[in-house]
Protein backbone atom coordinates (compact mmCIF):
# COMPACT_ATOMS: atom_id res chain seq x y z
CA UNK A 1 -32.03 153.50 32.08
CA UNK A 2 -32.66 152.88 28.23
CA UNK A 3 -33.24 156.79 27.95
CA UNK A 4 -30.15 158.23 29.54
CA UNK A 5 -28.16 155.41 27.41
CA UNK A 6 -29.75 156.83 24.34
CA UNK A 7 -29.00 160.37 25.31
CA UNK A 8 -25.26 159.52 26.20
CA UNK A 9 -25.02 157.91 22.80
CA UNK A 10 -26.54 160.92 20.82
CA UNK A 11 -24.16 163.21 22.94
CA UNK A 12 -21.02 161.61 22.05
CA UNK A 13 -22.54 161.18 18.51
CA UNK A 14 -22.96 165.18 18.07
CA UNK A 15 -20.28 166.29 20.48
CA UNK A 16 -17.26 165.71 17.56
CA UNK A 17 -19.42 167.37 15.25
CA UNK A 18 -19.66 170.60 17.72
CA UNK A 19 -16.09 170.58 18.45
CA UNK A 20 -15.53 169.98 14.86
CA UNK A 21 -17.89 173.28 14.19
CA UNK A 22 -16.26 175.30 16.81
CA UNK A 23 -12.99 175.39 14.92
CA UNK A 24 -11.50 179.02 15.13
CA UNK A 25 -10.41 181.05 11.94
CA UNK A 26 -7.21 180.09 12.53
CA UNK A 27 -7.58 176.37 12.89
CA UNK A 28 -9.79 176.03 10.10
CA UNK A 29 -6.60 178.19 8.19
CA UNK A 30 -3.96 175.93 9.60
CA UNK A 31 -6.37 172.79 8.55
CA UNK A 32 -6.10 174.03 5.08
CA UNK A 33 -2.47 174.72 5.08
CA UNK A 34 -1.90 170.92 5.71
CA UNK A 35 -4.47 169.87 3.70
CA UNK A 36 -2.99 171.91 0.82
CA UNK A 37 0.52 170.50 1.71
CA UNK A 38 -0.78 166.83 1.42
CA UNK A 39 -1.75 168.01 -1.97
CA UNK A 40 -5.41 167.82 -1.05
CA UNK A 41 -6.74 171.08 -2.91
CA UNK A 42 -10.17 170.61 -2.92
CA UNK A 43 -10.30 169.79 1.09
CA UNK A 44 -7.84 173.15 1.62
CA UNK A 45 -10.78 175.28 -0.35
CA UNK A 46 -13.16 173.88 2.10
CA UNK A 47 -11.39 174.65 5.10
CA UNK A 48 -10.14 178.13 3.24
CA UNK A 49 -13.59 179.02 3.27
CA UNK A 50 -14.74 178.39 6.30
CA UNK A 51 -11.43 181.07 7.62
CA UNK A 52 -12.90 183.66 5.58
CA UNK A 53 -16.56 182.83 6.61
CA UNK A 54 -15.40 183.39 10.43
CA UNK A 55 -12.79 186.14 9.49
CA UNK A 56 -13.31 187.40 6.01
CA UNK A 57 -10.58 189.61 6.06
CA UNK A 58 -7.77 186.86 6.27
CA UNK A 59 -5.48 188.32 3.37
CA UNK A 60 -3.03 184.47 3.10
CA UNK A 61 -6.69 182.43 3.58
CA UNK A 62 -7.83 184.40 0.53
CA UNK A 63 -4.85 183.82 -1.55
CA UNK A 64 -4.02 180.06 -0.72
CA UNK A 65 -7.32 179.45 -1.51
CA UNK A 66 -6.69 181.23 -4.34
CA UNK A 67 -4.15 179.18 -5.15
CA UNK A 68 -5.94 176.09 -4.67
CA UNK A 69 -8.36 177.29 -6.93
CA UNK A 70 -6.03 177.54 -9.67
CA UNK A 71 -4.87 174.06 -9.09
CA UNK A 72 -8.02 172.37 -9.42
CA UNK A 73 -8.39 174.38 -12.89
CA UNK A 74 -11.46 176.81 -11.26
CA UNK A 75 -10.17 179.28 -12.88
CA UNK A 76 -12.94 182.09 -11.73
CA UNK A 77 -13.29 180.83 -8.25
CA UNK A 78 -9.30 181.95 -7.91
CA UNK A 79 -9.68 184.99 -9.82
CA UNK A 80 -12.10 186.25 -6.83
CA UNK A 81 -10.17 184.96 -4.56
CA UNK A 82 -6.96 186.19 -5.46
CA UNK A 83 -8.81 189.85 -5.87
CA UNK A 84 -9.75 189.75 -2.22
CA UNK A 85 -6.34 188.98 -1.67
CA UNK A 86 -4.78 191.64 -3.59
CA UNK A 87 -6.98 193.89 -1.92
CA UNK A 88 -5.99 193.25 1.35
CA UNK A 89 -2.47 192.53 0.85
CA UNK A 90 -1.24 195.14 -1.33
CA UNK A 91 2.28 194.70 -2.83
CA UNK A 92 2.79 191.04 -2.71
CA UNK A 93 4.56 189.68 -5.67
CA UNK A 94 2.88 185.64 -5.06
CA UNK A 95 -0.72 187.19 -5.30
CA UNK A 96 -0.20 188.90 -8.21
CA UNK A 97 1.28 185.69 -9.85
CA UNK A 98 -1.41 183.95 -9.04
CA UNK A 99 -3.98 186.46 -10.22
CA UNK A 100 -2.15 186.72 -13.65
CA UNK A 101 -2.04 182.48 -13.72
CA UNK A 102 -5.64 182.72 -13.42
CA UNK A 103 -5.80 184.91 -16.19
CA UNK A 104 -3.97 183.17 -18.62
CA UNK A 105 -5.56 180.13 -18.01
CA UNK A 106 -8.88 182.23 -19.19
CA UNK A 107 -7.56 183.47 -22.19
CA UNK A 108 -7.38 186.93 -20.46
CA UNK A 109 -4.36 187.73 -22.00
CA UNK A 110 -4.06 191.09 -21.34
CA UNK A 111 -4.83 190.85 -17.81
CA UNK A 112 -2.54 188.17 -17.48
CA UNK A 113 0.29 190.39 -18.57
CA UNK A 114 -0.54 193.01 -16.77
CA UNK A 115 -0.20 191.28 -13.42
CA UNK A 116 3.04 189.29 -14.82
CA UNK A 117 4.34 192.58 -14.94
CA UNK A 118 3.29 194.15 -11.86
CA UNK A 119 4.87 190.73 -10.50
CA UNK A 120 8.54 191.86 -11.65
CA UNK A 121 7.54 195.76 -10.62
CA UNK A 122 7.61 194.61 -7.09
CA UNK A 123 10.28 191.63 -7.84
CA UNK A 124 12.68 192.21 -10.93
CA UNK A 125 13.93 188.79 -10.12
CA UNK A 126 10.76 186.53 -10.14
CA UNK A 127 11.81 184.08 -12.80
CA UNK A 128 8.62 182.08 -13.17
CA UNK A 129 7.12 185.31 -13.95
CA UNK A 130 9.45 185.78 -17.02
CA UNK A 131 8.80 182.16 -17.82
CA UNK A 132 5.07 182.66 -18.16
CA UNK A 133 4.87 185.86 -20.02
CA UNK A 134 7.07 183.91 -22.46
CA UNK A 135 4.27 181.06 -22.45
CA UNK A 136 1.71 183.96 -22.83
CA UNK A 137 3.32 185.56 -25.94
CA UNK A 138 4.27 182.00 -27.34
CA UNK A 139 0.53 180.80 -27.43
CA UNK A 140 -0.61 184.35 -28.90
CA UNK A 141 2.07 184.31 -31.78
CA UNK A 142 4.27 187.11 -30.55
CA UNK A 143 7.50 185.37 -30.88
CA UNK A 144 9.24 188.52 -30.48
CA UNK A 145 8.21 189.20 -26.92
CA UNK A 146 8.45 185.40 -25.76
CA UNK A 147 12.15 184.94 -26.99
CA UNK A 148 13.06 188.46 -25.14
CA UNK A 149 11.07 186.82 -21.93
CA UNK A 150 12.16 183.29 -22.58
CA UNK A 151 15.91 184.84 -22.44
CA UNK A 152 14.96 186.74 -19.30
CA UNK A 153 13.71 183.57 -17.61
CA UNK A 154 17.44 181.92 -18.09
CA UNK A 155 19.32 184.76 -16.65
CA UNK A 156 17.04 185.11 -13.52
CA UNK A 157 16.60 181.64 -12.80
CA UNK A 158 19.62 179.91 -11.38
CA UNK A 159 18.97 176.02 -11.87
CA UNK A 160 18.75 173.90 -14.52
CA UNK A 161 15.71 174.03 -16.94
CA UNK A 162 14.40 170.40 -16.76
CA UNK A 163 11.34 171.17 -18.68
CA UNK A 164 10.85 170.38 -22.49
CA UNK A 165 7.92 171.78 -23.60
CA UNK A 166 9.90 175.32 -22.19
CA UNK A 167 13.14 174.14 -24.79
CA UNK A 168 10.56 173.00 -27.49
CA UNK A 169 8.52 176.18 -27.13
CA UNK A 170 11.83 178.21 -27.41
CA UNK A 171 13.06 175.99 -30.48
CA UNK A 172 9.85 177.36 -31.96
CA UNK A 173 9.54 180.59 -31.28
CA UNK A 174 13.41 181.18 -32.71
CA UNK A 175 12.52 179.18 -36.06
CA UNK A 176 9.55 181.25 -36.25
CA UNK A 177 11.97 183.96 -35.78
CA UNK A 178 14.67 182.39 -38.39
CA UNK A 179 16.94 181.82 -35.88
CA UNK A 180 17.73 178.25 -37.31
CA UNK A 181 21.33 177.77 -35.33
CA UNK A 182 19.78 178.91 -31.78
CA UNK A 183 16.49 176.70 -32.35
CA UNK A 184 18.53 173.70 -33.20
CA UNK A 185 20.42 174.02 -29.66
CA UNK A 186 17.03 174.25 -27.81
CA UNK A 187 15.45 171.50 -29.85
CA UNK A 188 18.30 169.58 -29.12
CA UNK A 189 18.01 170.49 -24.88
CA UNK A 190 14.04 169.14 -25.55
CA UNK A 191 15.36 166.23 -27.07
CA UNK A 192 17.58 165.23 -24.81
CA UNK A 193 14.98 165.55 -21.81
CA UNK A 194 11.79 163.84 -24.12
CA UNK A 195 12.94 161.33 -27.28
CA UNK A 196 9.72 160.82 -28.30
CA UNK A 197 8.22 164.10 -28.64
CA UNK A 198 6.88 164.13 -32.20
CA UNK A 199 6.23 168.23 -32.40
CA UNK A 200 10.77 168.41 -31.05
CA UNK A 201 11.63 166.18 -34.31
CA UNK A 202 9.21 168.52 -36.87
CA UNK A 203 10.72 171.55 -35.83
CA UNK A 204 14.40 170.37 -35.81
CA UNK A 205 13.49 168.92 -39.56
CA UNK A 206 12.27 172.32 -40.24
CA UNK A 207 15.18 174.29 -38.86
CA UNK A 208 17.90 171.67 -40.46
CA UNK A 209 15.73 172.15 -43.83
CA UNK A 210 16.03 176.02 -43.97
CA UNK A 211 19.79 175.49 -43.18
CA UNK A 212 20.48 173.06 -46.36
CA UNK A 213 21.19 170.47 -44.14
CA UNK A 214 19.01 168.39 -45.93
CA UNK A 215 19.72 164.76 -45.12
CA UNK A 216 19.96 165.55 -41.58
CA UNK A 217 16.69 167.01 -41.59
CA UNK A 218 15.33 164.12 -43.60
CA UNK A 219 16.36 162.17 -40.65
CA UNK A 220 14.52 164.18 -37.96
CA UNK A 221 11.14 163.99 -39.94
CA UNK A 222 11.81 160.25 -40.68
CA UNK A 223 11.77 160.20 -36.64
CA UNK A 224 8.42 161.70 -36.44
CA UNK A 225 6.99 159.43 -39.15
CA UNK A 226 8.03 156.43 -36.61
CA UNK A 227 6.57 158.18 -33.72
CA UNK A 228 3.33 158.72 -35.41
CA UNK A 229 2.75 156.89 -39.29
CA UNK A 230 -0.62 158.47 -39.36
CA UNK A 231 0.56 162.12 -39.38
CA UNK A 232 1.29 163.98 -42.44
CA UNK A 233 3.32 166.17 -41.40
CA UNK A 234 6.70 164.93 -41.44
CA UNK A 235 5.49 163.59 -44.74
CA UNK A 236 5.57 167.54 -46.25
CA UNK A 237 8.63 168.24 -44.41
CA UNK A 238 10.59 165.52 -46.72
CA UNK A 239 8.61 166.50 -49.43
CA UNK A 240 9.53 170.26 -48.91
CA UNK A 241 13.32 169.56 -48.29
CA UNK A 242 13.11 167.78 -52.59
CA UNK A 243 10.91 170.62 -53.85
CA UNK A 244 12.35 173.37 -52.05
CA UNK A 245 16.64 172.61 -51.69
CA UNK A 246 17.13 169.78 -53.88
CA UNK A 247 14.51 170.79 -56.61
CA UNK A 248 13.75 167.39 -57.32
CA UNK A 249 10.26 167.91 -58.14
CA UNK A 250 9.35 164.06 -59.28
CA UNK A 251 10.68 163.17 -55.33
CA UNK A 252 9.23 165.98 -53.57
CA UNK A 253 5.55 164.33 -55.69
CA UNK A 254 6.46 161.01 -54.21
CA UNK A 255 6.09 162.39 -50.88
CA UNK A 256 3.17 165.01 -51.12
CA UNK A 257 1.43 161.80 -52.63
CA UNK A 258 2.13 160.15 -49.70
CA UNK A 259 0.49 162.85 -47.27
CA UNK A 260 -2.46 162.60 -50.18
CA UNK A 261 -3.08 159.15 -49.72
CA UNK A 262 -3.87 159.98 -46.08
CA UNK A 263 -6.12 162.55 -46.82
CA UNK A 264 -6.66 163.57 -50.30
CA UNK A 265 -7.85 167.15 -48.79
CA UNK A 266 -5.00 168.40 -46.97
CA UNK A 267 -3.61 171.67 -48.42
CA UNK A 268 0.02 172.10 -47.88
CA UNK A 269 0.02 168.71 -49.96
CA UNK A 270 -2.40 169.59 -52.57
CA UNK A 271 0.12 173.14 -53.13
CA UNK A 272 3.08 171.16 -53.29
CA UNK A 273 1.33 169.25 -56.03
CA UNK A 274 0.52 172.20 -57.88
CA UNK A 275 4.10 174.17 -57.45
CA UNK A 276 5.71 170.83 -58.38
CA UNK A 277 3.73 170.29 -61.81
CA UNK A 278 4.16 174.14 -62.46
CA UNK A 279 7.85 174.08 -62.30
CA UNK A 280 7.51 170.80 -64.26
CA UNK A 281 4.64 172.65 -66.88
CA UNK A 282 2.01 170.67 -66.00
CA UNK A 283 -0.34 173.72 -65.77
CA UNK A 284 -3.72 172.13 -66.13
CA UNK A 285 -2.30 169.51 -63.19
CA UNK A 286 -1.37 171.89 -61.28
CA UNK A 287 -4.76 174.23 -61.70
CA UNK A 288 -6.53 170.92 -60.13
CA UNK A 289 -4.15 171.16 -57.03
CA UNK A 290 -4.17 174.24 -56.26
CA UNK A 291 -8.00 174.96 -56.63
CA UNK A 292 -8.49 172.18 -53.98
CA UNK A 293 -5.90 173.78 -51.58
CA UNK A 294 -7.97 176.86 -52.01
CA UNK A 295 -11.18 175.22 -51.14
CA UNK A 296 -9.70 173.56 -47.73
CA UNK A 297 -8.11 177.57 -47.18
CA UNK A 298 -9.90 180.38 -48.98
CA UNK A 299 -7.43 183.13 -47.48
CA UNK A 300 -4.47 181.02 -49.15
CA UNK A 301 -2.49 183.82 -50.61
CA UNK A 302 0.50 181.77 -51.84
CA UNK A 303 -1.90 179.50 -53.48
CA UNK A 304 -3.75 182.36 -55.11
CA UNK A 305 -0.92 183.12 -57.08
CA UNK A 306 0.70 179.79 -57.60
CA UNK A 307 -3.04 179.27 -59.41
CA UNK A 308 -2.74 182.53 -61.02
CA UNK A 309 0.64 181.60 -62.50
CA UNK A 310 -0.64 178.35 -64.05
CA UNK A 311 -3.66 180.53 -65.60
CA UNK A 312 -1.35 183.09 -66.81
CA UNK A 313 0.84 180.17 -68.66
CA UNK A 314 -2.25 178.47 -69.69
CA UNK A 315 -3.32 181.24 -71.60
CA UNK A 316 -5.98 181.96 -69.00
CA UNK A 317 -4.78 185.68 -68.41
CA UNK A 318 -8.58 186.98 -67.21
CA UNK A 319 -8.74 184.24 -64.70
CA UNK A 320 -5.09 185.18 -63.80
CA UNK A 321 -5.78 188.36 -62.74
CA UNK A 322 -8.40 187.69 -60.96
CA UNK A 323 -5.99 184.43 -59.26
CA UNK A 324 -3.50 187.65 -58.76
CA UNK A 325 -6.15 190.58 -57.38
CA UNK A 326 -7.14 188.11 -54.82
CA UNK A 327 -3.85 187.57 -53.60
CA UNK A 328 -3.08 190.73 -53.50
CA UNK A 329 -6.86 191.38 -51.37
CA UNK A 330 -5.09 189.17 -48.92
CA UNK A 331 -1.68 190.13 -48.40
CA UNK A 332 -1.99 194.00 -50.67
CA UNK A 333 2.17 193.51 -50.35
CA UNK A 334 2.54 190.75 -52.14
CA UNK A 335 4.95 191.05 -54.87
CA UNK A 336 4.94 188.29 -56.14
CA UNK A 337 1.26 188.71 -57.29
CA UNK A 338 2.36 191.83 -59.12
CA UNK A 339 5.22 190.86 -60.93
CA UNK A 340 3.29 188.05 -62.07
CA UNK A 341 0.17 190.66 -62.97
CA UNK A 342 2.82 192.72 -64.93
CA UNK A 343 3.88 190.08 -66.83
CA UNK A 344 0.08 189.09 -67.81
CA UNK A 345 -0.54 193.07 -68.90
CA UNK A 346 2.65 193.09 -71.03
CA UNK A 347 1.86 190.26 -72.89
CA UNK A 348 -1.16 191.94 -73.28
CA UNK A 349 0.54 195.27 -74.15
CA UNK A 350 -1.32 196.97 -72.01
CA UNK A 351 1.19 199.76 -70.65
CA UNK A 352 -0.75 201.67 -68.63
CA UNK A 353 -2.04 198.60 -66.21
CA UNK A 354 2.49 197.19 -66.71
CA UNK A 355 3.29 200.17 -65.48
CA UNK A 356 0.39 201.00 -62.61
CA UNK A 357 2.01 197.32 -61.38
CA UNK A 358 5.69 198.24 -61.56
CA UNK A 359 5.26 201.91 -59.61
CA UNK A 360 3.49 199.81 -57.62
CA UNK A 361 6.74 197.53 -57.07
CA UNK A 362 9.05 200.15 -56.47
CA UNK A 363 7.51 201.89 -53.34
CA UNK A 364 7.84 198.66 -51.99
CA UNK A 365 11.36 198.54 -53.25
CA UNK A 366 11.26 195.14 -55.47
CA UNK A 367 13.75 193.65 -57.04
CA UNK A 368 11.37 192.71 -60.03
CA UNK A 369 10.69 196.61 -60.37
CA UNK A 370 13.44 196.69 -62.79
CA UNK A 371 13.67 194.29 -64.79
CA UNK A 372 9.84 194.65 -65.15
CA UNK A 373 10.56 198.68 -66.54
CA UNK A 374 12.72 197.78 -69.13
CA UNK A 375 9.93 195.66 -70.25
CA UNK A 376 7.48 197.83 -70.06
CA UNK A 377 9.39 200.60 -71.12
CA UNK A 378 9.98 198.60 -74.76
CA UNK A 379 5.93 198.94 -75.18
């Protein structure tokens, strides 16, 4: 009697598990399908799986698995996923978006905007699409190509854009772009979603700053410096809005001072120190500054010849020119370096080298080329 209880136990023990492992393709499919709507994405991969085990040529098992995949941030898992998809289901706009999200997320940027694009091949319309090759150009610097795709995004897609990171990234791309009026309004649509996004506050100081609006944009970094007292950055802002639109040089050293005090290394700081005591002809001050900016950033072309300008007015005119040629190693358009270079080879009256510099200057149609010939003509 003991025995056939024991077996009857062990039978119903096992016989959910059987049933369980006799699910069909498509129940183990339509398993996932709520699973994934309950926002369960791991369980949905499972049960994805175990469609494609019994029926490995289930096209929408492949991609919502896919899509799963992407959503739990396994990035590689979806990207074979969604390529059995896209083999089987040819044409489909969703896999393809998928595919390229998976992409992106792997820093496979040009694979990414290939399938964004084959996305609005087979659906001009898809907005998200548009929003994400924005996204993609924004985070590689091409803030050409994200504002054209950020503007494509608002005329395909019909609803309001609740998002602020999309307004802030816009904001940015269009003050990278000097488009100081248009950033302000999408700084302003950021702000008005998220108040206490430091990163919306920096860039509407910045855009106020390059349109002379100076105490408003005093007012915007003095935001961030609430938001976050440890960061510098606002700090620079302020200090940059003295230096660079009131040309109060003694103020805009208060503030650089300040970011100093936080860390004595930082380099935008230890610049402004050394363009402030320049324009003030502190040259040996400003030699310290700007040799230390160099150190934190050795490809620092502005500092190069900021450094080369104090040499030159030092008296230092070998040390200039070398401050000047590696500038001009750097950024070989830099005209700044050259007018400066000039200047150091006509005090020298050396005309050959003045004028070498000034040819130089006009192909690359300088104002300085000029005023720099009559010099150098008067040799």
């Amino acid at each position: 009697m003991k025995m056939k209880l024991y077996t009857s136990l062990i039978s119903t023990l096992l016989f959910p598990v059987f049933v369980f492992c006799q699910n069909t393709a498509q129940e183990w499919y339509d398993k996932g399908i709520k699973l994934k709507g309950e926002k369960r994405a791991a369980d949905a991969i499972i049960a994805f799986k175990e469609t494609v085990k019994l029926k490995s040529d289930h096209k929408e098992a492949w991609y919502e698995m896919g899509w799963c995949q992407n959503d739990v941030k396994d990035y590689g898992g979806a990207i074979f996923s969604l390529n059995q998809a896209r083999s089987l289901w040819p044409g489909v706009p969703k896999v393809h978006f998928e595919l390229a999200y998976a992409f992106e997320k792997t820093n496979k940027n040009d694979s990414a905007v290939y399938h964004y694009n084959q996305v609005l091949q087979l659906k001009s319309d898809y907005a998200s699409a548009y929003k994400q090759l924005a996204y993609v150009y924004y985070n590689n610097s091409d803030n050409e190509n994200a504002l054209v795709h950020f503007l494509k995004y608002e005329q395909t897609f019909k609803n309001p854009i609740n998002d602020y990171l999309y307004w802030y990234r816009k904001g940015y791309v269009q003050n990278a772009l000097k488009q100081f009026e248009p950033a302000k309004i999408s700084l302003n649509k950021s702000l008005e979603l998220k108040t206490d996004y430091l990163n919306t506050y920096l860039e509407l100081g910045f855009a106020c700053a390059r349109l002379k609006q100076d105490e408003v944009a005093i007012e915007y970094y003095q935001k961030g410096m609430e938001l976050d007292p440890k960061s510098h950055i606002p700090l620079n802002g302020i200090a940059e809005v003295y230096r660079d639109n009131k040309k109060d040089m003694n103020e805009a050293m208060n503030w650089y001072k300040k970011t100093l005090a936080l860390n004595p290394n930082e380099r935008k700081a230890n610049f402004g120190m050394g363009y402030c005591n320049n324009s003030l002809n502190n040259y040996a001050e400003a030699i310290t500054y700007l040799q230390k900016a160099i150190q934190q950033q050795p490809d620092y072309t502005t500092a190069y010849v900021e450094l080369g300008y104090s040499q030159y007015k030092s008296g230092d005119n070998s040390s200039a020119l070398t401050s000047f040629n590696k500038a001009l190693s750097l950024n070989p358009k830099n005209e700044n370096a050259r007018y400066y270079a000039a200047l150091v080879y006509i005090s020298q009256n050396d005309k050959i080298m003045a004028q070498k510099i000034v040819d130089e200057l006009k192909t690359l149609n300088s104002k300085h080329a000029a005023t720099l010939q009559e010099q150098v003509s008067k040799l």
